[in-house]
Each structure stands twice: as structure tokens, then as C-alpha cells.
N, C-alpha and C. Protein backbone atom coordinates (compact mmCIF):
# COMPACT_ATOMS: atom_id res chain seq x y z
N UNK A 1 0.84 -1.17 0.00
CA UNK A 1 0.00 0.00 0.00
C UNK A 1 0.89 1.24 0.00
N UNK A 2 0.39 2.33 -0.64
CA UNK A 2 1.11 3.44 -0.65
C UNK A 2 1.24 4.33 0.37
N UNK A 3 1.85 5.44 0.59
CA UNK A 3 2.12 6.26 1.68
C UNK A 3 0.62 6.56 1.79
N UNK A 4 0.07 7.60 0.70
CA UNK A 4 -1.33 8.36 0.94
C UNK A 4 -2.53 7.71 0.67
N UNK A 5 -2.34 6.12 0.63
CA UNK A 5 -3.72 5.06 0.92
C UNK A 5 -3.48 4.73 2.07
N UNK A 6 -2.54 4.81 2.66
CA UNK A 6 -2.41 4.70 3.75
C UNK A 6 -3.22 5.37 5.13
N UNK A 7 -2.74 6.96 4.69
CA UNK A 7 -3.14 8.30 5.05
C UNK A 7 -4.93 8.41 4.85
N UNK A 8 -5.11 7.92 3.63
CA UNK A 8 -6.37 7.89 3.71
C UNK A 8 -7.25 6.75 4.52
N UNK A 9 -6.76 6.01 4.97
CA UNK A 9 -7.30 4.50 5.68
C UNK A 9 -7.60 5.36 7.32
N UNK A 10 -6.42 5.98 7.55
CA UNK A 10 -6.83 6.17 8.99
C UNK A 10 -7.84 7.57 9.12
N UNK A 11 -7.64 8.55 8.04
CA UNK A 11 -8.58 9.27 8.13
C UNK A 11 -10.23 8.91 7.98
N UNK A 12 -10.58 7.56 7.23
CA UNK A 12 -11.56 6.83 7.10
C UNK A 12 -11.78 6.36 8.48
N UNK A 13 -10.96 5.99 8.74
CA UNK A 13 -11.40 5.72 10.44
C UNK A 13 -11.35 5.82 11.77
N UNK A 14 -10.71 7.55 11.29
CA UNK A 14 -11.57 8.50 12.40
C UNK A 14 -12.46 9.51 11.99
N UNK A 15 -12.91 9.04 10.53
CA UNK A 15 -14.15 9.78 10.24
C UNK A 15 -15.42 8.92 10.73
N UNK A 16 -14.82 7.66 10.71
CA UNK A 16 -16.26 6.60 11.30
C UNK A 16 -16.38 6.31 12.54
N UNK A 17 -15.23 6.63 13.73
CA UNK A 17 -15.73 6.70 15.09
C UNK A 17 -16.09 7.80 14.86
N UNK A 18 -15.91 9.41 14.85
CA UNK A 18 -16.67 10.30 14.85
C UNK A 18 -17.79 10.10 14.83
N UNK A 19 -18.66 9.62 13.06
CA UNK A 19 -19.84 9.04 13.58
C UNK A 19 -20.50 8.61 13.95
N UNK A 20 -19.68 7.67 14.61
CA UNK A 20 -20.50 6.72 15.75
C UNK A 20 -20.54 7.42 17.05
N UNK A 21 -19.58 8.04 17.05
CA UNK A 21 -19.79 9.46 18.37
C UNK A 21 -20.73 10.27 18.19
N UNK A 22 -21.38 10.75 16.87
CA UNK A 22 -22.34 11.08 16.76
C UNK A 22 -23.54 10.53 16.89
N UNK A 23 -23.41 9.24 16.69
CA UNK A 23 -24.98 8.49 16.82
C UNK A 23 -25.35 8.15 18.34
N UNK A 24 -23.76 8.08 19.24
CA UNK A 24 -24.31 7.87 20.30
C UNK A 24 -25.10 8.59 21.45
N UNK A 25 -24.19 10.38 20.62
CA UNK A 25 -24.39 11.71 21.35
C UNK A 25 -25.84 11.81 21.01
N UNK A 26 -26.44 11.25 19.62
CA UNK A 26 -28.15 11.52 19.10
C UNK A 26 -28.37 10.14 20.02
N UNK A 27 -28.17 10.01 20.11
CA UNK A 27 -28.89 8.30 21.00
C UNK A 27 -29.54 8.75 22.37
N UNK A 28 -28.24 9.68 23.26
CA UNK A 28 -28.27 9.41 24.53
C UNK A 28 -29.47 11.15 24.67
N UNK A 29 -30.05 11.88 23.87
CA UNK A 29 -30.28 13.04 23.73
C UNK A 29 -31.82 12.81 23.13
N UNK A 30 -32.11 11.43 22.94
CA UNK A 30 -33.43 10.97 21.85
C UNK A 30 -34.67 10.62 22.62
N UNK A 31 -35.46 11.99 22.54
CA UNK A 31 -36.74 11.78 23.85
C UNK A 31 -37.23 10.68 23.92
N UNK A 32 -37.84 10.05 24.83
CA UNK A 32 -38.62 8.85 25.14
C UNK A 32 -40.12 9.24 24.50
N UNK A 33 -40.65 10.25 24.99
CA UNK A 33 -42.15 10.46 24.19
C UNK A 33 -41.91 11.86 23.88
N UNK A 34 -42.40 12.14 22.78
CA UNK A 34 -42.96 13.19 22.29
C UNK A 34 -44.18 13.79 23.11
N UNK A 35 -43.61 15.68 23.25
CA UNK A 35 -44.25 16.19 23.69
C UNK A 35 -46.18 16.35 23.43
N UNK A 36 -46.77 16.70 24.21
CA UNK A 36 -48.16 16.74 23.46
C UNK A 36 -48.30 17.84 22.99
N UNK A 37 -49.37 17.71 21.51
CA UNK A 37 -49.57 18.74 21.12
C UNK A 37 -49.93 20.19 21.37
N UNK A 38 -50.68 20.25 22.82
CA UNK A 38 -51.52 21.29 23.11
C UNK A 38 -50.43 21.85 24.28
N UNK A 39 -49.32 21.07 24.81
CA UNK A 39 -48.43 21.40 25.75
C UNK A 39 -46.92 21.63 25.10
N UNK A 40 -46.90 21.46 23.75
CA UNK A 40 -45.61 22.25 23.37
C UNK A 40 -45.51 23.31 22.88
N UNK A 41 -44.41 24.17 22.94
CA UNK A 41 -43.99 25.51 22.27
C UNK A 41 -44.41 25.87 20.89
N UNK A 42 -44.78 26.71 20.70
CA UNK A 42 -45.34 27.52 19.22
C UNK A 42 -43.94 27.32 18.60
N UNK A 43 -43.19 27.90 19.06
CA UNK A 43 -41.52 27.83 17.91
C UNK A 43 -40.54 26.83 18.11
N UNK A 44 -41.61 25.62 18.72
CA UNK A 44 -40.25 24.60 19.13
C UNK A 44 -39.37 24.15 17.44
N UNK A 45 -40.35 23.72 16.22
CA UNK A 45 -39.15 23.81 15.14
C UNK A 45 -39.67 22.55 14.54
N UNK A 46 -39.55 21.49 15.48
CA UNK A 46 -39.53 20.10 15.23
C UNK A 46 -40.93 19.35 15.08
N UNK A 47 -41.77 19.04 14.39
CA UNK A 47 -42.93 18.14 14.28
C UNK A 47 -43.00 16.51 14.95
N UNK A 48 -41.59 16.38 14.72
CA UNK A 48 -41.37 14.75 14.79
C UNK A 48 -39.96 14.56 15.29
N UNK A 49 -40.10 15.04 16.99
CA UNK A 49 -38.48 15.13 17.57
C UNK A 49 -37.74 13.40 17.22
N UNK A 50 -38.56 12.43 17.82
CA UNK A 50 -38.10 11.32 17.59
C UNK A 50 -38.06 10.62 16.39
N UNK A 51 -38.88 11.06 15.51
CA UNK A 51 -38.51 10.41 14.18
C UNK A 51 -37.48 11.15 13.62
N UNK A 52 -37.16 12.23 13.47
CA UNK A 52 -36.34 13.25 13.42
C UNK A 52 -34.51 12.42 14.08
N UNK A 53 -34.82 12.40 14.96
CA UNK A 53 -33.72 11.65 16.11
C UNK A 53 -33.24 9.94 15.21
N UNK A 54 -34.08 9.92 15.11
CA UNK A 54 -34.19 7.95 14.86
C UNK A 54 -33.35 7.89 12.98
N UNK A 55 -34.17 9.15 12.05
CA UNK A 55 -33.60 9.22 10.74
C UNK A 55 -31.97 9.56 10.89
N UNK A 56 -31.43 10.46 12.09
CA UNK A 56 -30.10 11.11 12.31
C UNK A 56 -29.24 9.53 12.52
N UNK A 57 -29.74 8.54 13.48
CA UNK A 57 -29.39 7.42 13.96
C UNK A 57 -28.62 6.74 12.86
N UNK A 58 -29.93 6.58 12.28
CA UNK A 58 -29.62 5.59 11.16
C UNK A 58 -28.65 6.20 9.42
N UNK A 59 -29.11 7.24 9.92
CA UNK A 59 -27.96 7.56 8.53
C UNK A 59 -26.05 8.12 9.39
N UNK A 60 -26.23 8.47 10.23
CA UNK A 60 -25.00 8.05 11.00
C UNK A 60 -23.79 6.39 11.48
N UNK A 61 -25.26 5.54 11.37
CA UNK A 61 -24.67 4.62 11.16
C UNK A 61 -24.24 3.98 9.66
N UNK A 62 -25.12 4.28 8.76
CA UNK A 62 -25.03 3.92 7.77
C UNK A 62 -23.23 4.69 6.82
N UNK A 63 -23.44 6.14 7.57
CA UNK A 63 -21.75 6.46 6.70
C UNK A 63 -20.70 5.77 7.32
N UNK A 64 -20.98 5.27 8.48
CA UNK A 64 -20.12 4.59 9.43
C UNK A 64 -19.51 3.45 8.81
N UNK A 65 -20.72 3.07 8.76
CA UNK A 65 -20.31 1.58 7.96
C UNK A 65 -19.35 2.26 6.67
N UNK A 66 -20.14 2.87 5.69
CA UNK A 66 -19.74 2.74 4.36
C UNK A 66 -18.12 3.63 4.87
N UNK A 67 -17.71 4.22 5.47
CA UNK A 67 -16.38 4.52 5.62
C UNK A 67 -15.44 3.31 5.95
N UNK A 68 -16.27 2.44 6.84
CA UNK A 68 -15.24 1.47 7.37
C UNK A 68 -15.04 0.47 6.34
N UNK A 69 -16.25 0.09 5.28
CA UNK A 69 -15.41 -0.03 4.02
C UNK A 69 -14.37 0.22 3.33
N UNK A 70 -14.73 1.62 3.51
CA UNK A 70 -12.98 2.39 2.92
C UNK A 70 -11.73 1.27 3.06
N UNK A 71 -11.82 1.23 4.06
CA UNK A 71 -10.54 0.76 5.04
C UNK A 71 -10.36 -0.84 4.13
């Protein structure tokens, strides 16, 4: 292997713990229930905190993987 496939192998995989640091930081941050309608904020932003949360999950894991391919 060459010097800069090299270089690129480990940057692949600390681009994929990153995201798994990310999925865990959305993991540990991912409400249990959604607020009720008539008891949340006018400008909270979010319609669907946990589905919202759950799509971040899974496409975090998913570059994860496809980086550790790289490797």
C-alpha cells in the first residue's frame, strides 16, 4: 500500500468513530415520548423530535459503515 492510501485508511477511520460518536451523542439526547400537542412551544421547530432523532441514527450509522469499508 502506498504512503497516501495509507493516510487515507486512517482518516476513514476517524471519520467513522466520529460518527459513531455522533450516533451515540443523538442516542443518549433521543426523547422517550414526544411532547403533546396542546403542551408544546409555538416555535419549538420540530414536528417529529423522535422520528427526526431515529432518521439522524440511522444515517450516521449507515456512513459509518460505508467509511469502514474504505478501510
Amino acid at each position: 500500500m502506498t504512503a497516501s492510501g495509507s493516510r487515507f485508511s486512517v482518516l476513514a477511520l476517524v471519520l467513522a468513530l466520529c460518527m459513531f460518536g455522533h450516533v451515540v451523542r443523538v442516542a443518549d439526547r433521543l426523547p422517550l415520548r414526544a411532547p403533546a400537542l396542546a403542551g408544546s412551544r409555538p416555535g419549538s421547530g420540530a414536528l417529529a423530535p423522535r422520528c427526526a432523532a431515529l432518521c439522524k441514527i440511522a444515517m450516521g450509522l449507515t456512513m459509518g459503515y460505508m467509511l469502514i469499508l474504505l478501510l
